[in-house]
N, C-alpha and C. Protein backbone atom coordinates (compact mmCIF):
# COMPACT_ATOMS: atom_id res chain seq x y z
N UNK A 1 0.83 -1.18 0.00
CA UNK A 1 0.00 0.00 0.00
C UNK A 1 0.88 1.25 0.00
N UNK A 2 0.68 2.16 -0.61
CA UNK A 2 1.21 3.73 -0.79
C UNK A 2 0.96 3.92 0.58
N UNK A 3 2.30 4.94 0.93
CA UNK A 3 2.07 5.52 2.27
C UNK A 3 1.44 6.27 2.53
N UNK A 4 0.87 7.10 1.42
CA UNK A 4 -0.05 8.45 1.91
C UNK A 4 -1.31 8.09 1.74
N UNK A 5 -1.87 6.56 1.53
CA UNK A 5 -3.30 6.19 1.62
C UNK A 5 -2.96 5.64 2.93
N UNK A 6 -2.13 4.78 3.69
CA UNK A 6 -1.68 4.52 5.18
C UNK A 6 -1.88 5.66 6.02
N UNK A 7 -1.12 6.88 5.65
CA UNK A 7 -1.23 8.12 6.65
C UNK A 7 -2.79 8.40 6.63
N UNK A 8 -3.20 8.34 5.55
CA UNK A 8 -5.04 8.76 5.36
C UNK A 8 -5.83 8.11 6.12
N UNK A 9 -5.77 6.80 6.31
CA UNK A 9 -6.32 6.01 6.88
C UNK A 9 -6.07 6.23 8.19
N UNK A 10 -5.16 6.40 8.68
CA UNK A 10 -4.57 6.89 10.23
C UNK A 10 -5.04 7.77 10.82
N UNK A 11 -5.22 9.22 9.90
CA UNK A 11 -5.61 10.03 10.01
C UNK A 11 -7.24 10.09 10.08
N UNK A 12 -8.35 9.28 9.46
CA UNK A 12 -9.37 9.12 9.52
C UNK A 12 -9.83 8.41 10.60
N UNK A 13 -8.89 7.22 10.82
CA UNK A 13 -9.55 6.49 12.04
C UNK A 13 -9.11 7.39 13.47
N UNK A 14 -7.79 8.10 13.38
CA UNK A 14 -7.72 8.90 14.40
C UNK A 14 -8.99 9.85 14.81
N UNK A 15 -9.79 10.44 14.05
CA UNK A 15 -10.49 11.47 14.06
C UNK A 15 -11.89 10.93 14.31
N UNK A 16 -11.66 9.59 14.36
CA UNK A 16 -13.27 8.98 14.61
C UNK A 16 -13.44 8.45 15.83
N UNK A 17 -12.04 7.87 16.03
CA UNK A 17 -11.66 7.62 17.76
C UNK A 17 -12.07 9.14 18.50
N UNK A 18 -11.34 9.76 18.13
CA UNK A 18 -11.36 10.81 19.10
C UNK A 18 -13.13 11.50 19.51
N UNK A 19 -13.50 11.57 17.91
CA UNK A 19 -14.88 12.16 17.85
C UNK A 19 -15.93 11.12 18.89
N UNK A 20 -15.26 9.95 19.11
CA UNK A 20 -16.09 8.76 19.93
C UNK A 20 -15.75 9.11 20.78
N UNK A 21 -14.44 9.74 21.25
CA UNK A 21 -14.31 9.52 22.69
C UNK A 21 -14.68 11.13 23.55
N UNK A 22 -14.88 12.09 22.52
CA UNK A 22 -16.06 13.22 22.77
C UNK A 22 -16.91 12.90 23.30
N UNK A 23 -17.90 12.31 22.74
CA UNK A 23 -19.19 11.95 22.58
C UNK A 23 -19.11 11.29 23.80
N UNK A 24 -18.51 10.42 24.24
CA UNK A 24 -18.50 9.66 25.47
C UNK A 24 -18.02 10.99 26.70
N UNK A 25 -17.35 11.24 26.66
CA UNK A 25 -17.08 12.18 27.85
C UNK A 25 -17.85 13.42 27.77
N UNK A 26 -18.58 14.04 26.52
CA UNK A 26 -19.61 14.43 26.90
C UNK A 26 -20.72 14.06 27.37
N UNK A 27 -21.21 12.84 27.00
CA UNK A 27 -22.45 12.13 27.84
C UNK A 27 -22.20 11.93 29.12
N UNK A 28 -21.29 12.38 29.79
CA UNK A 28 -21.22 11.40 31.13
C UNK A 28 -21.21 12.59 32.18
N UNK A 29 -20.85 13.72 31.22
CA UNK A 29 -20.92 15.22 31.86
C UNK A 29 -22.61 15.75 32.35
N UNK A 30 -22.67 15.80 34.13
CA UNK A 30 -23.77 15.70 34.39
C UNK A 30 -24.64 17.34 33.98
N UNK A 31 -25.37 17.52 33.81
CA UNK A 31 -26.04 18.80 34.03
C UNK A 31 -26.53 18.99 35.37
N UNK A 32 -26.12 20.61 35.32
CA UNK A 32 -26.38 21.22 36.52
C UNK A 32 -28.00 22.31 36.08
N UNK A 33 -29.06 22.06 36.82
CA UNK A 33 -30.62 22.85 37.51
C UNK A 33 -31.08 21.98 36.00
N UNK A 34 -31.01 20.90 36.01
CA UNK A 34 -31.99 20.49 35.11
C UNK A 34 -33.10 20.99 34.66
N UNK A 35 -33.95 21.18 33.97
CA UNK A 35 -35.62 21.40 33.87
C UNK A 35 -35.99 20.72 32.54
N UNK A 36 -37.56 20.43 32.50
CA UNK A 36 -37.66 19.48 31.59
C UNK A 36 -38.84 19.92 31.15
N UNK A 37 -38.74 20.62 29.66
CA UNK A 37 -39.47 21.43 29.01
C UNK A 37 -40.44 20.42 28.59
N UNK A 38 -41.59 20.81 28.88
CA UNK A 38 -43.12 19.37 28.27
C UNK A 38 -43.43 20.35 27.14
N UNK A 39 -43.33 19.96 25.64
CA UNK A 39 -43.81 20.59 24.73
C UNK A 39 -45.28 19.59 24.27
N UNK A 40 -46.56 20.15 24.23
CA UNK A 40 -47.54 19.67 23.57
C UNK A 40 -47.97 20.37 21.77
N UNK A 41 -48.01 20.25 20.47
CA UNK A 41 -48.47 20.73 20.01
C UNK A 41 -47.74 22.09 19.33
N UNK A 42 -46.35 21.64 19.99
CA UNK A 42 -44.76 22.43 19.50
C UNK A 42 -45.02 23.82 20.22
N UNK A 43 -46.02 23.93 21.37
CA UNK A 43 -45.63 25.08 22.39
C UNK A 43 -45.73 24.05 23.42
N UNK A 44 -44.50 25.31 24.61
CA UNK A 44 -44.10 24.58 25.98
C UNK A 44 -45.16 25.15 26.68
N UNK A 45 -45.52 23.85 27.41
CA UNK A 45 -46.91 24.62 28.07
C UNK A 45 -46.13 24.21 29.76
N UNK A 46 -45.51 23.59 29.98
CA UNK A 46 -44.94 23.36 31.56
C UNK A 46 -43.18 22.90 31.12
N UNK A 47 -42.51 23.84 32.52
CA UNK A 47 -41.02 23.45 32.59
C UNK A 47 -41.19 23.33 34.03
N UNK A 48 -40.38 21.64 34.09
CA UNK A 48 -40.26 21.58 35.83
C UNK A 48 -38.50 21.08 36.06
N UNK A 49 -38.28 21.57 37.37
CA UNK A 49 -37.07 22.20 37.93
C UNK A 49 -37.30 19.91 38.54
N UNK A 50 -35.97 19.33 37.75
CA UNK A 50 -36.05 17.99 38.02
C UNK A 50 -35.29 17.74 39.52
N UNK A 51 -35.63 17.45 40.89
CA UNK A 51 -35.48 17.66 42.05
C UNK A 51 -34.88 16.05 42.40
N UNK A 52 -34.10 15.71 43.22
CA UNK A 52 -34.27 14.41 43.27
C UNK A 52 -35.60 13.68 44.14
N UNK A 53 -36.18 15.29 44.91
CA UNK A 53 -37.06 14.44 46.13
C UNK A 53 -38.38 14.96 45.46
N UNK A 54 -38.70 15.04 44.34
CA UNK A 54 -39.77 15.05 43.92
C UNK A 54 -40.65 13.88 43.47
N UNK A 55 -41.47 13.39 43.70
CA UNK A 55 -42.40 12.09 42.94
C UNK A 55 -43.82 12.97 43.00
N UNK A 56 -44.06 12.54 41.22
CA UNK A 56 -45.14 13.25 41.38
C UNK A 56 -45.54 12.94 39.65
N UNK A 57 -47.25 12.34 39.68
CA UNK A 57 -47.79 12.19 37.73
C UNK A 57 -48.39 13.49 37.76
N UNK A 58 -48.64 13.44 36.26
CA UNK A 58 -49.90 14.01 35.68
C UNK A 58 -50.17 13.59 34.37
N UNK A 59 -50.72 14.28 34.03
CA UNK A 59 -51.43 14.52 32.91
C UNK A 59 -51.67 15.03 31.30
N UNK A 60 -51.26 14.85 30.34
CA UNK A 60 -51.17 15.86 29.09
C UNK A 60 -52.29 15.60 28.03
N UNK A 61 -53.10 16.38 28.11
CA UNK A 61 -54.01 16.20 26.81
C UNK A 61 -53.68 17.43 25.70
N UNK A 62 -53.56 16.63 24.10
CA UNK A 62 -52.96 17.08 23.55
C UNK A 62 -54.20 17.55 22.24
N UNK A 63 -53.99 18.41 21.80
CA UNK A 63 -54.99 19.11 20.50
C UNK A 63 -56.49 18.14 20.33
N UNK A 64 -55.50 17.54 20.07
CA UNK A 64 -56.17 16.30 19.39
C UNK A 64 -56.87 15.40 19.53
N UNK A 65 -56.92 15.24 21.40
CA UNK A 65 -57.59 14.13 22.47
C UNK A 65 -56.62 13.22 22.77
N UNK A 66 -55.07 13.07 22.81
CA UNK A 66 -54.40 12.36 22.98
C UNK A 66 -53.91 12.74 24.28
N UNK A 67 -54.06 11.38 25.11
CA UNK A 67 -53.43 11.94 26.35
C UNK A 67 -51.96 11.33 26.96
N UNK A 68 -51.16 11.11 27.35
CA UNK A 68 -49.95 10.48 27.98
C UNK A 68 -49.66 11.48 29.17
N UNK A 69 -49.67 10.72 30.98
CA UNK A 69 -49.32 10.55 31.73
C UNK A 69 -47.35 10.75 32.06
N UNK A 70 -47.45 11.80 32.78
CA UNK A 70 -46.24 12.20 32.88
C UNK A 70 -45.70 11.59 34.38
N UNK A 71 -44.09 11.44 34.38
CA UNK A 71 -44.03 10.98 35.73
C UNK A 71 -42.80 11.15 36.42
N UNK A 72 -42.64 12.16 37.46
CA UNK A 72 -41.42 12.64 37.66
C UNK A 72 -41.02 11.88 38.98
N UNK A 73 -39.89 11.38 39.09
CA UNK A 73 -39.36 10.55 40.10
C UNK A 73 -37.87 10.50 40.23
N UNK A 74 -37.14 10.61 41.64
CA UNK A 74 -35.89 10.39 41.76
C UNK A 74 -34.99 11.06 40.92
N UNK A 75 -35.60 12.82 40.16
CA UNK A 75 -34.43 13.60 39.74
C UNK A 75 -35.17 13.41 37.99
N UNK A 76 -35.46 12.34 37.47
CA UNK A 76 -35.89 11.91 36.16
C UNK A 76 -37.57 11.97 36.05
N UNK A 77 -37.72 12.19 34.33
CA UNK A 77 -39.19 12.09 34.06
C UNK A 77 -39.00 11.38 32.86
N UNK A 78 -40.25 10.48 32.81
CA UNK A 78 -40.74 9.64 32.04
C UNK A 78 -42.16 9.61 31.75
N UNK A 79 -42.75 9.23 30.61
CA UNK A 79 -44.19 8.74 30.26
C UNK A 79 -44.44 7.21 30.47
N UNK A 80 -45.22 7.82 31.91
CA UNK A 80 -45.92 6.08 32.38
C UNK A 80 -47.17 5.48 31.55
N UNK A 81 -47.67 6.24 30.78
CA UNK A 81 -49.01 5.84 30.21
C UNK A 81 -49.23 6.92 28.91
N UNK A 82 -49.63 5.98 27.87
CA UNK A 82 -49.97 7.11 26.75
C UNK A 82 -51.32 5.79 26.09
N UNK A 83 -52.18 7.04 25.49
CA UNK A 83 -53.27 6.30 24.51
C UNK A 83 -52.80 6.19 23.06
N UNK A 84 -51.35 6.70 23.07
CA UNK A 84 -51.11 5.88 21.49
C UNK A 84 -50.93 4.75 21.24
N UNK A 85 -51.61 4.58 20.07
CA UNK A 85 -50.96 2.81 19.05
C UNK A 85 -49.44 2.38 19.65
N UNK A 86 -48.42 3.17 19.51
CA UNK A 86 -47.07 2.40 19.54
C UNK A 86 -45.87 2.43 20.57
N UNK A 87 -47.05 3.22 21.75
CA UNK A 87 -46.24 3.25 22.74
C UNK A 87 -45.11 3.35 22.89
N UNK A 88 -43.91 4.18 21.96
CA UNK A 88 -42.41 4.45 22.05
C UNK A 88 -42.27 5.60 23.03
N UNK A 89 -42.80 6.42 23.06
CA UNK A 89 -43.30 7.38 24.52
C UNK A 89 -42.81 6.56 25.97
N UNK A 90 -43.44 5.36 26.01
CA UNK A 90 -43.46 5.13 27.24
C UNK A 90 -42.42 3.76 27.40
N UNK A 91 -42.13 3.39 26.53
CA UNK A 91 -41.06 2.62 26.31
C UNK A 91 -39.69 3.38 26.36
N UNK A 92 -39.66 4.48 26.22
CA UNK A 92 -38.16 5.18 26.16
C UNK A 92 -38.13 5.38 27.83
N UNK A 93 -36.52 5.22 27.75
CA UNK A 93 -36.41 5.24 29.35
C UNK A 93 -36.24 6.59 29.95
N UNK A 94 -36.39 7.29 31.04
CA UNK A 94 -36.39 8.00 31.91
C UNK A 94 -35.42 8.99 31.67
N UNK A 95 -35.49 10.44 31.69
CA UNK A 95 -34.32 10.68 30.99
C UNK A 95 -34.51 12.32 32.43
N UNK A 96 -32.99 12.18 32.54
CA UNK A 96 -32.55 13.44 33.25
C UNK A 96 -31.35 14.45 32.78
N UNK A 97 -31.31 14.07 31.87
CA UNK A 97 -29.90 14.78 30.55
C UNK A 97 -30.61 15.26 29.29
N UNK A 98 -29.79 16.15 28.74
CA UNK A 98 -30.03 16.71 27.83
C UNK A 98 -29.80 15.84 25.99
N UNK A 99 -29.65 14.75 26.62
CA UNK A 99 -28.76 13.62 25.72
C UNK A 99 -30.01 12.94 24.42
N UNK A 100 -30.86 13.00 24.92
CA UNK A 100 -32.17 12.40 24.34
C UNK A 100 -33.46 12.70 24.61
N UNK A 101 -34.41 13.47 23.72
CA UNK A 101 -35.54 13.43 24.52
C UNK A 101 -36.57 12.79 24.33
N UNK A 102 -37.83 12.23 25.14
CA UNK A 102 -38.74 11.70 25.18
C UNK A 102 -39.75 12.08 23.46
N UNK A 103 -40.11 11.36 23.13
CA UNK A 103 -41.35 11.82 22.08
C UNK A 103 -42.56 11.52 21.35
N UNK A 104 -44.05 11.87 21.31
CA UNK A 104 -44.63 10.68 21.20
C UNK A 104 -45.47 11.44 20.13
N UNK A 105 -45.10 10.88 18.91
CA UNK A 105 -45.33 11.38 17.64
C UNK A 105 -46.73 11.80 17.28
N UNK A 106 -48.06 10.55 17.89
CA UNK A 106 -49.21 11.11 17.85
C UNK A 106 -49.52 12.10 18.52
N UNK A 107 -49.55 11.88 19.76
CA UNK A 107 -50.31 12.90 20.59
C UNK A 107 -49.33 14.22 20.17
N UNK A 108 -48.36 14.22 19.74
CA UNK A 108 -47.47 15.80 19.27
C UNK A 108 -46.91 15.86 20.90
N UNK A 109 -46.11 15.20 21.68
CA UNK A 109 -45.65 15.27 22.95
C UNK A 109 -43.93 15.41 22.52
N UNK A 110 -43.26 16.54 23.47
CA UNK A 110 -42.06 16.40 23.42
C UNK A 110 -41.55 17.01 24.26
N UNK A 111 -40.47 15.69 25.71
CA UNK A 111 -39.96 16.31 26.43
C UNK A 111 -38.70 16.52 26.39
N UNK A 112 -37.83 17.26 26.61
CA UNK A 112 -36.68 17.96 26.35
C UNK A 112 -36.24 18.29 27.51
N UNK A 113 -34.60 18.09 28.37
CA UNK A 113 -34.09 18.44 29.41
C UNK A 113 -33.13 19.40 28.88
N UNK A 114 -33.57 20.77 29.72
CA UNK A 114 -32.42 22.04 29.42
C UNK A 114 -32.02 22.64 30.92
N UNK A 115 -30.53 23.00 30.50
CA UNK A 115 -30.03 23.63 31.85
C UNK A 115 -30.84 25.23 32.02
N UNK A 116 -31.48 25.11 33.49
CA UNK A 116 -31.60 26.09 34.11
C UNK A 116 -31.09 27.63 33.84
N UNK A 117 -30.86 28.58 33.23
CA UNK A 117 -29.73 29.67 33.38
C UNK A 117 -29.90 30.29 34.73
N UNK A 118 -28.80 30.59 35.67
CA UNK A 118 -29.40 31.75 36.77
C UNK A 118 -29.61 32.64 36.54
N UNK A 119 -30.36 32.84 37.77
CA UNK A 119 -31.28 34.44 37.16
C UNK A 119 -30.74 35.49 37.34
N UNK A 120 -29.69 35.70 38.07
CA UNK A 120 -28.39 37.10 37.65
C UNK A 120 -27.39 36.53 36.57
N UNK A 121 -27.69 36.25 35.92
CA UNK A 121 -26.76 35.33 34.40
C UNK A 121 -26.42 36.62 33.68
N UNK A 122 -27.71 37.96 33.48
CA UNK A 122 -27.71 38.71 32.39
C UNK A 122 -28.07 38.32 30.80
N UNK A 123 -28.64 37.23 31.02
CA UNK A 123 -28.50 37.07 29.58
C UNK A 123 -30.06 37.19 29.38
């Protein structure tokens, strides 16, 4: 093999390692004042401040008559119950990071974890 398709190759897999090992040490980086924006219908109608000593459901009815059951526990929220067909809502696991968010395509549900800003931030 030519050396400068060797160096290329080196150079590519270097940059994919590394970009992996981003990705990993950013995921593991915790967020600080969590809150977890409940979007129904692509407006946020509730943001809650994720506590660890909070337990507590409710409720979301969405445009449309779709409802899914919200459920905040031990710092994390999840959907314990939804009236959609395919239940991926409530099958996705519990999320307290900004890493993935919850979503449940019928009812138009989408929860999203964003850091807090403080409120002398200025911004």
């Amino acid at each position: 093999m030519n050396k400068k398709k060797i160096i290329c190759i080196g150079i590519i897999a270097g940059l994919f390692f590394l970009s992996l090992l981003m990705s990993l040490l950013i995921g593991s980086i915790p967020i600080h004042n969590p809150v977890a924006c409940i979007y129904s219908d692509g407006e946020l109608i509730r943001t809650i401040e994720l506590n660890e000593n909070d337990d507590y459901s409710f409720e979301v009815i969405s445009e449309n008559g779709g409802s899914n059951t919200i459920c905040v526990k031990g710092g994390k929220i999840s959907v314990s119950h939804a009236d959609c067909p395919d239940k991926i809502c409530v099958n996705t696991a519990a999320i307290s990071d900004g890493l993935q968010p919850i979503v449940c395509v019928p009812n138009r549900l989408v929860i999203r974890i964003e850091t807090k800003k403080p409120e002398n931030s200025g911004d």
